[in-house]
C-alpha atoms as a PDB file:
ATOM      1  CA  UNK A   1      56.796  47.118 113.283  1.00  0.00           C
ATOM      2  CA  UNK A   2      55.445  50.460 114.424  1.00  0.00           C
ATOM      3  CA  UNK A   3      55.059  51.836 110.472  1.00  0.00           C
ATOM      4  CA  UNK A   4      52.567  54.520 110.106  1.00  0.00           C
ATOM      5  CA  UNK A   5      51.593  54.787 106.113  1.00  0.00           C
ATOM      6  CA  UNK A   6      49.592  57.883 105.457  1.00  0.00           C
ATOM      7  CA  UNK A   7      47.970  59.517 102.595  1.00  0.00           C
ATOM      8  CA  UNK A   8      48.842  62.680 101.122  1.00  0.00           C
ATOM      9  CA  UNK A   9      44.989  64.206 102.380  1.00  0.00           C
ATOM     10  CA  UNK A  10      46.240  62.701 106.096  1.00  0.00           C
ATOM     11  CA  UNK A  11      49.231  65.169 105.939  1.00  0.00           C
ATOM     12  CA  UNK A  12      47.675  68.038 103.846  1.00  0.00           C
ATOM     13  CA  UNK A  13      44.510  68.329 106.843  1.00  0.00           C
ATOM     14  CA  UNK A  14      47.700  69.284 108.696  1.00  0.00           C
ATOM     15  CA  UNK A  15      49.444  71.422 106.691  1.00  0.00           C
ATOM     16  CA  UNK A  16      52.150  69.111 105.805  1.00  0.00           C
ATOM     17  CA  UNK A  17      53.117  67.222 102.637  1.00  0.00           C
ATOM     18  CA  UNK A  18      53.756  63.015 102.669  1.00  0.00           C
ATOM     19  CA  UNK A  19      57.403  63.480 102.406  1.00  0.00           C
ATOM     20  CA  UNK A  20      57.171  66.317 105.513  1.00  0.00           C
ATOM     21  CA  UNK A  21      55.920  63.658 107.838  1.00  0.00           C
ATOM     22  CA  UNK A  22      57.975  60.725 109.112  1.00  0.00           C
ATOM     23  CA  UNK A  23      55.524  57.908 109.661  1.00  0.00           C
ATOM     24  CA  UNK A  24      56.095  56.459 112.254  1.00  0.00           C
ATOM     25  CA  UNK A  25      53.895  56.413 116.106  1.00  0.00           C
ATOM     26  CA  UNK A  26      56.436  58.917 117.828  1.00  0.00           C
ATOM     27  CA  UNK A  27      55.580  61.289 115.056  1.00  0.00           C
ATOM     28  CA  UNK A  28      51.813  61.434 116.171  1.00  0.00           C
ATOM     29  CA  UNK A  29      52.624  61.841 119.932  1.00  0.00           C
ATOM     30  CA  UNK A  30      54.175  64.548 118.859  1.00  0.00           C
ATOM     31  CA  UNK A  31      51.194  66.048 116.920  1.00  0.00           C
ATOM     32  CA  UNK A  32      49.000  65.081 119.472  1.00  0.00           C
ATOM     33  CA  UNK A  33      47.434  67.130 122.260  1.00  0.00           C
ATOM     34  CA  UNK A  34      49.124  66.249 125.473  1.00  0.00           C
ATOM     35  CA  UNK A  35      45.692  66.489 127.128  1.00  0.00           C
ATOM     36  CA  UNK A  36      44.029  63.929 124.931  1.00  0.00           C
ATOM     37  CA  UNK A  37      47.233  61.411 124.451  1.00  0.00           C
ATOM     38  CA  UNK A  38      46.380  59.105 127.375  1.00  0.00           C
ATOM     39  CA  UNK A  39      42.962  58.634 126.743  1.00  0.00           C
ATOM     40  CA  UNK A  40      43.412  57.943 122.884  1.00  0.00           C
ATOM     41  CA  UNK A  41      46.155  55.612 123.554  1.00  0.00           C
ATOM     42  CA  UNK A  42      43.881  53.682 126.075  1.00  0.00           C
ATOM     43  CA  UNK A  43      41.079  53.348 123.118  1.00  0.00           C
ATOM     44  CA  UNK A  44      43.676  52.190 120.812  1.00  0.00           C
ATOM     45  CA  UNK A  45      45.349  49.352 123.557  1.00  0.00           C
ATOM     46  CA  UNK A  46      41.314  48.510 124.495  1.00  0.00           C
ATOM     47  CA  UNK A  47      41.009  47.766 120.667  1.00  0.00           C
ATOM     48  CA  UNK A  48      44.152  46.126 119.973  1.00  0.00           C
ATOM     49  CA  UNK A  49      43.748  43.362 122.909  1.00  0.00           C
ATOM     50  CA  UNK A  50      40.083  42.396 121.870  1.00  0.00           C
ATOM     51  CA  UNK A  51      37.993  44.069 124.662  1.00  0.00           C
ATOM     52  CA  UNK A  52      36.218  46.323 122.318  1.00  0.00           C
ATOM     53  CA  UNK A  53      35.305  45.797 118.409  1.00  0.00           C
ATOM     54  CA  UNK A  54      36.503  48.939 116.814  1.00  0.00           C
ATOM     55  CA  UNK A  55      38.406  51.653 117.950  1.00  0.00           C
ATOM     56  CA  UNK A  56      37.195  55.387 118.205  1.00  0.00           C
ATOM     57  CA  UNK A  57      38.550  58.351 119.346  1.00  0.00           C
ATOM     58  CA  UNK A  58      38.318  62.406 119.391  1.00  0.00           C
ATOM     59  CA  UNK A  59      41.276  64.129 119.878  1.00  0.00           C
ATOM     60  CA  UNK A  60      43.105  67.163 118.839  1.00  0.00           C
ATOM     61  CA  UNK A  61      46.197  67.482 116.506  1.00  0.00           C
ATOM     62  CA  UNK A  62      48.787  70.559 116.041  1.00  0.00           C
ATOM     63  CA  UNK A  63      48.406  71.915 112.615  1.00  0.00           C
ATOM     64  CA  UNK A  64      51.939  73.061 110.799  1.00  0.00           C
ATOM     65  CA  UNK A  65      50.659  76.932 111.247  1.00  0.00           C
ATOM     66  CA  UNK A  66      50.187  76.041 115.127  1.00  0.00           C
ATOM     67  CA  UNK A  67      47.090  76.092 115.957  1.00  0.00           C
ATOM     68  CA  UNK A  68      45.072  72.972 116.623  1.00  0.00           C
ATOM     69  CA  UNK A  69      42.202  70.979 114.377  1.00  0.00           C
ATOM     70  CA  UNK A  70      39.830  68.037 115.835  1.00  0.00           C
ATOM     71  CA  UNK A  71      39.837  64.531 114.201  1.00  0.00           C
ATOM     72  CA  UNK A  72      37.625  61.618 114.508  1.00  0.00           C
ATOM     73  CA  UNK A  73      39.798  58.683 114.716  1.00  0.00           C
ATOM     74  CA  UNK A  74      38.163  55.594 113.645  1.00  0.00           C
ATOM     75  CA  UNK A  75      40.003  52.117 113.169  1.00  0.00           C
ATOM     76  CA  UNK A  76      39.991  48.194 113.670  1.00  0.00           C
ATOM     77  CA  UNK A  77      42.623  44.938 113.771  1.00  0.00           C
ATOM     78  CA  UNK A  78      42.075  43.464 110.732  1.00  0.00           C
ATOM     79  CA  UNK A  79      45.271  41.345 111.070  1.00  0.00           C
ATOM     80  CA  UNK A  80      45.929  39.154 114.125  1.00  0.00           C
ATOM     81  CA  UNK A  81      48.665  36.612 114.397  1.00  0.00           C
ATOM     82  CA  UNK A  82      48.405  32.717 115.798  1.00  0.00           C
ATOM     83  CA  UNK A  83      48.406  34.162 119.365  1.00  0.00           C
ATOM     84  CA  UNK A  84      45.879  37.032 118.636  1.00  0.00           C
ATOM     85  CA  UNK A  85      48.218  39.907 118.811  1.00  0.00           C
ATOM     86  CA  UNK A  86      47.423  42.501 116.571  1.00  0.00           C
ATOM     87  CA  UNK A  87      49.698  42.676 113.149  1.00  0.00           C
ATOM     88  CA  UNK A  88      47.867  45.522 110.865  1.00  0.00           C
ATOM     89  CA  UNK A  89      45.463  48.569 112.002  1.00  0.00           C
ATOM     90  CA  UNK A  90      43.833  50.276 109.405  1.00  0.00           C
ATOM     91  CA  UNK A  91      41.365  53.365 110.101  1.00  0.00           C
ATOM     92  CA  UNK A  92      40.468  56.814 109.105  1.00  0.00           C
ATOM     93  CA  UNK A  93      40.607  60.655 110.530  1.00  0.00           C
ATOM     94  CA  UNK A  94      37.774  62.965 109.515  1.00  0.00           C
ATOM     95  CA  UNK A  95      38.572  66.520 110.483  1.00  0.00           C
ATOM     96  CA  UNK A  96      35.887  67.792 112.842  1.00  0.00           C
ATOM     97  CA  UNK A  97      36.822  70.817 114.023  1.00  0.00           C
ATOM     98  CA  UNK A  98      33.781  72.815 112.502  1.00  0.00           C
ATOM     99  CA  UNK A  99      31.735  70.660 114.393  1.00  0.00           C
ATOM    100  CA  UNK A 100      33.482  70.922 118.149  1.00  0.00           C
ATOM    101  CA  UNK A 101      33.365  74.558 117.275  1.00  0.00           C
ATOM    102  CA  UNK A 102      29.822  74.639 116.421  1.00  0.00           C
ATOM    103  CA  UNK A 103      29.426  72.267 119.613  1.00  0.00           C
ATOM    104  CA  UNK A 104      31.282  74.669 121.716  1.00  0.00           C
ATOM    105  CA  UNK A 105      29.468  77.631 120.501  1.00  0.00           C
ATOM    106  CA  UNK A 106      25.933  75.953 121.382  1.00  0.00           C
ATOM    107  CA  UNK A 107      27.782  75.430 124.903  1.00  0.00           C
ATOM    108  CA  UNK A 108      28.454  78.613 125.398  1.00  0.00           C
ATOM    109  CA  UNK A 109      25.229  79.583 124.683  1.00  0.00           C
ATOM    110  CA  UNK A 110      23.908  77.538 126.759  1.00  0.00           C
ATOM    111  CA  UNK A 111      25.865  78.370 130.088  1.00  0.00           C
ATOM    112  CA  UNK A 112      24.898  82.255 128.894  1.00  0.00           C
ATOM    113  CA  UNK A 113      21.368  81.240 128.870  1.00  0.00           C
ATOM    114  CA  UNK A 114      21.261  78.932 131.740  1.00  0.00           C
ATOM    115  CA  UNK A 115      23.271  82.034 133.676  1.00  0.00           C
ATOM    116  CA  UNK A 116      20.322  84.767 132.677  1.00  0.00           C
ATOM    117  CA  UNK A 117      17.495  81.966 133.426  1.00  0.00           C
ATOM    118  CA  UNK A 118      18.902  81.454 137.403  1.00  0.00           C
ATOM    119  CA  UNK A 119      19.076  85.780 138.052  1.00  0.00           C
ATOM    120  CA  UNK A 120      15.112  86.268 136.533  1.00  0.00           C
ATOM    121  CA  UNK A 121      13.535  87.217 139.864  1.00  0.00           C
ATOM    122  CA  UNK A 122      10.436  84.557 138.832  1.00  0.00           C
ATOM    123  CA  UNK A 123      10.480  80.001 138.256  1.00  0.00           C
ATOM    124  CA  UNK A 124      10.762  79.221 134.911  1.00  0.00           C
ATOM    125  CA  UNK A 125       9.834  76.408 132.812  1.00  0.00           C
ATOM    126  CA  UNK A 126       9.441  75.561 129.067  1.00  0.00           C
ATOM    127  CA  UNK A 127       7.828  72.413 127.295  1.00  0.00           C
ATOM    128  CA  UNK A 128       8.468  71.347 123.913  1.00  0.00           C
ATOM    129  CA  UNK A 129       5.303  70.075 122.020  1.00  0.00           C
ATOM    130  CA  UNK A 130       6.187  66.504 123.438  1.00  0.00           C
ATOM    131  CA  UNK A 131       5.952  67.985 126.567  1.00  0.00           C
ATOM    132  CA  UNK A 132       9.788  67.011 126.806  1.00  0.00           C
ATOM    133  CA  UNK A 133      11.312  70.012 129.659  1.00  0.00           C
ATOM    134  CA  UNK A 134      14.058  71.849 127.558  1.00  0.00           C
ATOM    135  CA  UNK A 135      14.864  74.819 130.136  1.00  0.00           C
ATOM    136  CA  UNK A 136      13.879  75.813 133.468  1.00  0.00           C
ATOM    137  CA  UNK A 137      15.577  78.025 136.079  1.00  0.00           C
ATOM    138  CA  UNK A 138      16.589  77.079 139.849  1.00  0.00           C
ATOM    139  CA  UNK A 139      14.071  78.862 141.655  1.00  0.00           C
ATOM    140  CA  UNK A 140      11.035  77.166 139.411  1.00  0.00           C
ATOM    141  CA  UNK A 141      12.445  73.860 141.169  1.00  0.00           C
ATOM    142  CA  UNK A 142      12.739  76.007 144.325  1.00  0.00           C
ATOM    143  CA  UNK A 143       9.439  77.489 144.120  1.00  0.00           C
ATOM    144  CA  UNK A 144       7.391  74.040 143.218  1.00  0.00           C
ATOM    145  CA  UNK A 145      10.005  72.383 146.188  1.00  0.00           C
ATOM    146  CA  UNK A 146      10.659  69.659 143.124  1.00  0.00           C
ATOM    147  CA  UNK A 147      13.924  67.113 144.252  1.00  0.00           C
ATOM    148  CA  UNK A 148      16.505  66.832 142.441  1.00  0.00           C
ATOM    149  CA  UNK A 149      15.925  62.872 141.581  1.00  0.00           C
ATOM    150  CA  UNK A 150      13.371  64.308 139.610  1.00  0.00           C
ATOM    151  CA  UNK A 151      15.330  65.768 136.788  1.00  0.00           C
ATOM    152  CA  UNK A 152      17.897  63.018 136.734  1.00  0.00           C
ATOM    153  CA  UNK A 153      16.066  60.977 134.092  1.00  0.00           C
ATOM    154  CA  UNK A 154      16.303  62.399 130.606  1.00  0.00           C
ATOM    155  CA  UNK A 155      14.103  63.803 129.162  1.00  0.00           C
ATOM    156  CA  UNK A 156      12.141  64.881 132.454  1.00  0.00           C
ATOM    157  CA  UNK A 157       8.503  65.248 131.036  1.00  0.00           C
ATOM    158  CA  UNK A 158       5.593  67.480 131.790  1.00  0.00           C
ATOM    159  CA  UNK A 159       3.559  64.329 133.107  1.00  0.00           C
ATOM    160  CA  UNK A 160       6.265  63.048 135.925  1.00  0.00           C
ATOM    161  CA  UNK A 161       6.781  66.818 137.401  1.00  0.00           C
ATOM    162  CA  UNK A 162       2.608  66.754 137.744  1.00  0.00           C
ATOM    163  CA  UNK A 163       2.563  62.774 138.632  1.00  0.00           C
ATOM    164  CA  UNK A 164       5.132  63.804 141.667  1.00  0.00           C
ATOM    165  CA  UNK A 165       2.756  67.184 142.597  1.00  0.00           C
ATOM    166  CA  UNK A 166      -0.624  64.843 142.339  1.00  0.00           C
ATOM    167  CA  UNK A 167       0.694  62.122 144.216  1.00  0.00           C
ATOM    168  CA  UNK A 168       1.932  64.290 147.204  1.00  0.00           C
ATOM    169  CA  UNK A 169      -1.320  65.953 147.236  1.00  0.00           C
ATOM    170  CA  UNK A 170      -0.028  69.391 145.678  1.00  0.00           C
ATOM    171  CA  UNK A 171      -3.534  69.106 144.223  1.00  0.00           C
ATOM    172  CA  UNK A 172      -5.840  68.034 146.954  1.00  0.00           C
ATOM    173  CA  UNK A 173      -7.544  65.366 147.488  1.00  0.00           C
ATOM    174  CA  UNK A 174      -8.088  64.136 144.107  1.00  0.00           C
ATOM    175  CA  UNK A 175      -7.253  60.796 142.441  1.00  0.00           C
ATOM    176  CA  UNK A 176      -3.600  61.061 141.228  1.00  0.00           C
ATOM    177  CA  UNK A 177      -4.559  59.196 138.099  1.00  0.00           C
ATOM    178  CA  UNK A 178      -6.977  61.217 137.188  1.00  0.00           C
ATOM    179  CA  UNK A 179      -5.555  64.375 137.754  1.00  0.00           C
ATOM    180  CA  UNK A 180      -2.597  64.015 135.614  1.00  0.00           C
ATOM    181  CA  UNK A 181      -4.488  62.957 132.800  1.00  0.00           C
ATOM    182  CA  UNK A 182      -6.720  65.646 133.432  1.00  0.00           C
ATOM    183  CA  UNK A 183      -3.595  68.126 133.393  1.00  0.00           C
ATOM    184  CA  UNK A 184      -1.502  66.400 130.463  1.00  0.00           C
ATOM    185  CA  UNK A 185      -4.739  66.453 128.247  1.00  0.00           C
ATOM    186  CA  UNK A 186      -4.858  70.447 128.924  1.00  0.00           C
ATOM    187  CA  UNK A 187      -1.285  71.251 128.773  1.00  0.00           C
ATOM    188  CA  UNK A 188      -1.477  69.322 124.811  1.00  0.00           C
ATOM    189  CA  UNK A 189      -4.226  72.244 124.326  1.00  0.00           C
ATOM    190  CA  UNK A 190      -2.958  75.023 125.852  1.00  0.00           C
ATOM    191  CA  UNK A 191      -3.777  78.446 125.677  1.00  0.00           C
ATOM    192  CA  UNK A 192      -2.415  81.361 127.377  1.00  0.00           C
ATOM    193  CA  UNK A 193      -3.203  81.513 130.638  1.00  0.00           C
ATOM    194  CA  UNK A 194      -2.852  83.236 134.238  1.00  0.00           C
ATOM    195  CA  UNK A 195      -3.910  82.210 137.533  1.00  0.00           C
ATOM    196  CA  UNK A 196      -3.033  81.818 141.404  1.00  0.00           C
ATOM    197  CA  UNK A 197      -2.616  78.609 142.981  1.00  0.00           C
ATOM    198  CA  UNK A 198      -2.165  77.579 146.649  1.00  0.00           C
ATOM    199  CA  UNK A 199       0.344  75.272 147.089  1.00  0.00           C
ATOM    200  CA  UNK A 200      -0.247  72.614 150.002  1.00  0.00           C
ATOM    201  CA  UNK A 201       2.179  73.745 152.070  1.00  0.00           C
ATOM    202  CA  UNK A 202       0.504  78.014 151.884  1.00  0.00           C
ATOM    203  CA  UNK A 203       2.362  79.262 149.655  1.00  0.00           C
ATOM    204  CA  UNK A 204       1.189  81.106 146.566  1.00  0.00           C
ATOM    205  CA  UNK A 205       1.672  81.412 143.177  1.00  0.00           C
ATOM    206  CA  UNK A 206       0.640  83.552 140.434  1.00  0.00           C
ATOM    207  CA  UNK A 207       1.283  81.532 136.993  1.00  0.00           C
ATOM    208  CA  UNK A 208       1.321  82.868 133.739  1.00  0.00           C
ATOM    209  CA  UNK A 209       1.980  80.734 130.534  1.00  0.00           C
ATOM    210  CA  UNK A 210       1.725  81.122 127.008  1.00  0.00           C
ATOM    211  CA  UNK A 211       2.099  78.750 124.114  1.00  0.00           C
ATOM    212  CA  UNK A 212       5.147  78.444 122.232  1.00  0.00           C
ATOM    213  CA  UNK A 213       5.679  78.617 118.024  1.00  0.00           C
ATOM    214  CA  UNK A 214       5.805  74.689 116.731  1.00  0.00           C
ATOM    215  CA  UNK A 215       4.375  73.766 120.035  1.00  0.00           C
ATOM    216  CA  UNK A 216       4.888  73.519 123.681  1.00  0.00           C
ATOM    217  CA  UNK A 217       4.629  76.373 126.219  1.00  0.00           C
ATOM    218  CA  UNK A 218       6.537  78.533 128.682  1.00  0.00           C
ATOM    219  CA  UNK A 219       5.199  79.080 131.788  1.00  0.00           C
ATOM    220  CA  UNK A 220       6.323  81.389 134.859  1.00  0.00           C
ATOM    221  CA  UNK A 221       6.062  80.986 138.391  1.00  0.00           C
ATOM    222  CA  UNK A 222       6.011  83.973 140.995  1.00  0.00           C
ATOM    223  CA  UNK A 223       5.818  83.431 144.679  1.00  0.00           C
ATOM    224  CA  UNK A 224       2.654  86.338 145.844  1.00  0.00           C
ATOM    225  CA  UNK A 225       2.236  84.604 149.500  1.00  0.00           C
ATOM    226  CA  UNK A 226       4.236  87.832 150.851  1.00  0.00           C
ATOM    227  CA  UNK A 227       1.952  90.392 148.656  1.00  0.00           C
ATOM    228  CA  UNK A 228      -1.551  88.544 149.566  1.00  0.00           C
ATOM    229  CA  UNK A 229      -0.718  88.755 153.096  1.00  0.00           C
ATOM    230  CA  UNK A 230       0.049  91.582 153.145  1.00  0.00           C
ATOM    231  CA  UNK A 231      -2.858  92.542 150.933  1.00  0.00           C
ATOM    232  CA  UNK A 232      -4.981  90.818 153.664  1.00  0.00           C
ATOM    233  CA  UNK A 233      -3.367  93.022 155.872  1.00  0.00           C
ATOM    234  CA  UNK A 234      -4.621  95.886 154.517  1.00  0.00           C
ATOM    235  CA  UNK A 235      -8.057  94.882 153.981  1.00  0.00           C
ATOM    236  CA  UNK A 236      -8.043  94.286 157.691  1.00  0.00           C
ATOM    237  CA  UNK A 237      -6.749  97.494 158.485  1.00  0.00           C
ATOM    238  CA  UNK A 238      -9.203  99.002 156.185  1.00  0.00           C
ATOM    239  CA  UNK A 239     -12.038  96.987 158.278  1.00  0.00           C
ATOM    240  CA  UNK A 240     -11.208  97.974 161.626  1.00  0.00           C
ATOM    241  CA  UNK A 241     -10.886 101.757 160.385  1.00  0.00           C
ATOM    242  CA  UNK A 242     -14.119 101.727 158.581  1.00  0.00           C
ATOM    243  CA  UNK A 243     -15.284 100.027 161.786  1.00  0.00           C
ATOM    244  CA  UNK A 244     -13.833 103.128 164.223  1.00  0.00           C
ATOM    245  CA  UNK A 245     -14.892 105.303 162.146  1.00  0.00           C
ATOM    246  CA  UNK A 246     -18.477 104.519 162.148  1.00  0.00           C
ATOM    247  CA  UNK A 247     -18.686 104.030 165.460  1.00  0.00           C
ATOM    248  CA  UNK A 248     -17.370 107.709 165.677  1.00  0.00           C
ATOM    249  CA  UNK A 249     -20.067 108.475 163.550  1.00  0.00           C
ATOM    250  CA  UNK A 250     -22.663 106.419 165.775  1.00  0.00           C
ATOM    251  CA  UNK A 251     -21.328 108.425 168.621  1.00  0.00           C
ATOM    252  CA  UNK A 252     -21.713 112.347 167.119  1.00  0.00           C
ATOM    253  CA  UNK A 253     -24.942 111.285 166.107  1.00  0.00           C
ATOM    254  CA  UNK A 254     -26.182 110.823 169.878  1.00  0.00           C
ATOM    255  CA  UNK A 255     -25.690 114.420 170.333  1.00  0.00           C
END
């Protein structure tokens, strides 16, 4: 028949009394958010013709002061005529709008953090004590040349990123196997740590860790192929001067 019958808490999460509120299903289009009406009422006619066992649903509604509050819609058939057609919905709305708020706030937060993590001028990773990845920057996946396909999986772990390095021989020639237990065993015992490693392909990299409180580490990756060379540079320089000089020095002495 299309009758709504609602409880005075229903209206009061609104701002509205039972006699306010006309019950009826036009009554909660209007209340509804016109961004979330299409994909609630597609729940509700999934639910109603049998395809799914309950319905459920997050949405916003427009409070009586204007503003608008998040419910969790939950609900099932439990009357069905000869045919099937559903005769009598009953369900519940929780107001959640604490929670999206909370949920948006820890979004925010993230995109902040995710934001300062890609403009460090150095890779970073971090490991919880599961060795679970819970942040890392681009460049630490552009510095270690790790694909993408490698951090679709969730949660990507410690032990695939250094299954991936052993088995393209970032670590020589060693026995894949071996070497990542080798390396998971160490990272469960970590300590802090510094120290330069040459990737196959030249490059390298000065990495600095340290563990993290309630387990896990952070680790930093910094790309020093442009420093040592240049380094070696010098050194050579330094060679061939030392090397004039005491030929110079060679020479005076003839005389």
């Amino acid at each position: 028949s299309g009758l709504v019958v609602l409880n005075e808490h229903w209206c009061s999460m609104l701002g509205y009394r039972v006699r306010d509120i006309l019950p009826t299903m036009d009554t909660w289009r209007k209340l509804c958010h016109p961004d979330d009406t299409n994909q609630v009422e597609v729940a509700m006619k999934r639910h109603l013709s049998g395809k799914t066992p309950v319905y459920e649903s997050e949405y916003r509604l427009r409070h009586k002061q204007g503003h608008w509050i998040w419910v969790l819609d939950r609900g099932r058939v439990v009357a069905r005529d000869s045919a099937g057609v559903a005769q009598r919905v009953v369900g519940t709305h929780m107001d959640i709008t604490a929670r999206k708020q909370a949920q948006q706030e820890l979004q925010r937060n993230n995109i902040l953090l995710q934001s300062i993590l890609n403009n460090i001028p150095v890779g970073l990773s971090a490991f919880d004590a599961e060795l679970r990845l819970i942040a890392s920057n681009d460049l630490f996946r552009r510095i270690l040349d790790l694909p993408d396909a490698l951090f679709c999986e969730q949660p990507t772990t410690f032990e695939s990123i250094i299954r991936f390095n052993a088995e393209r021989g970032e670590y020589g020639a060693v026995d894949p196997q071996t070497k990542v237990a080798e390396l998971v065993d160490k990272a469960r015992h970590i300590q802090a740590h510094q120290f330069e490693r040459v990737r196959a392909d030249g490059t390298v990299l000065e990495i600095r860790g340290a563990p993290m409180p309630g387990g896990g580490f952070v680790t930093v990756y910094t790309d020093i192929t442009e420093r040592k060379r240049a380094a070696a540079q010098v050194l050579h320089s330094t060679e061939l001067l030392r090397g004039a000089i005491d030929s110079l020095d060679e020479a005076f002495a003839l005389f």
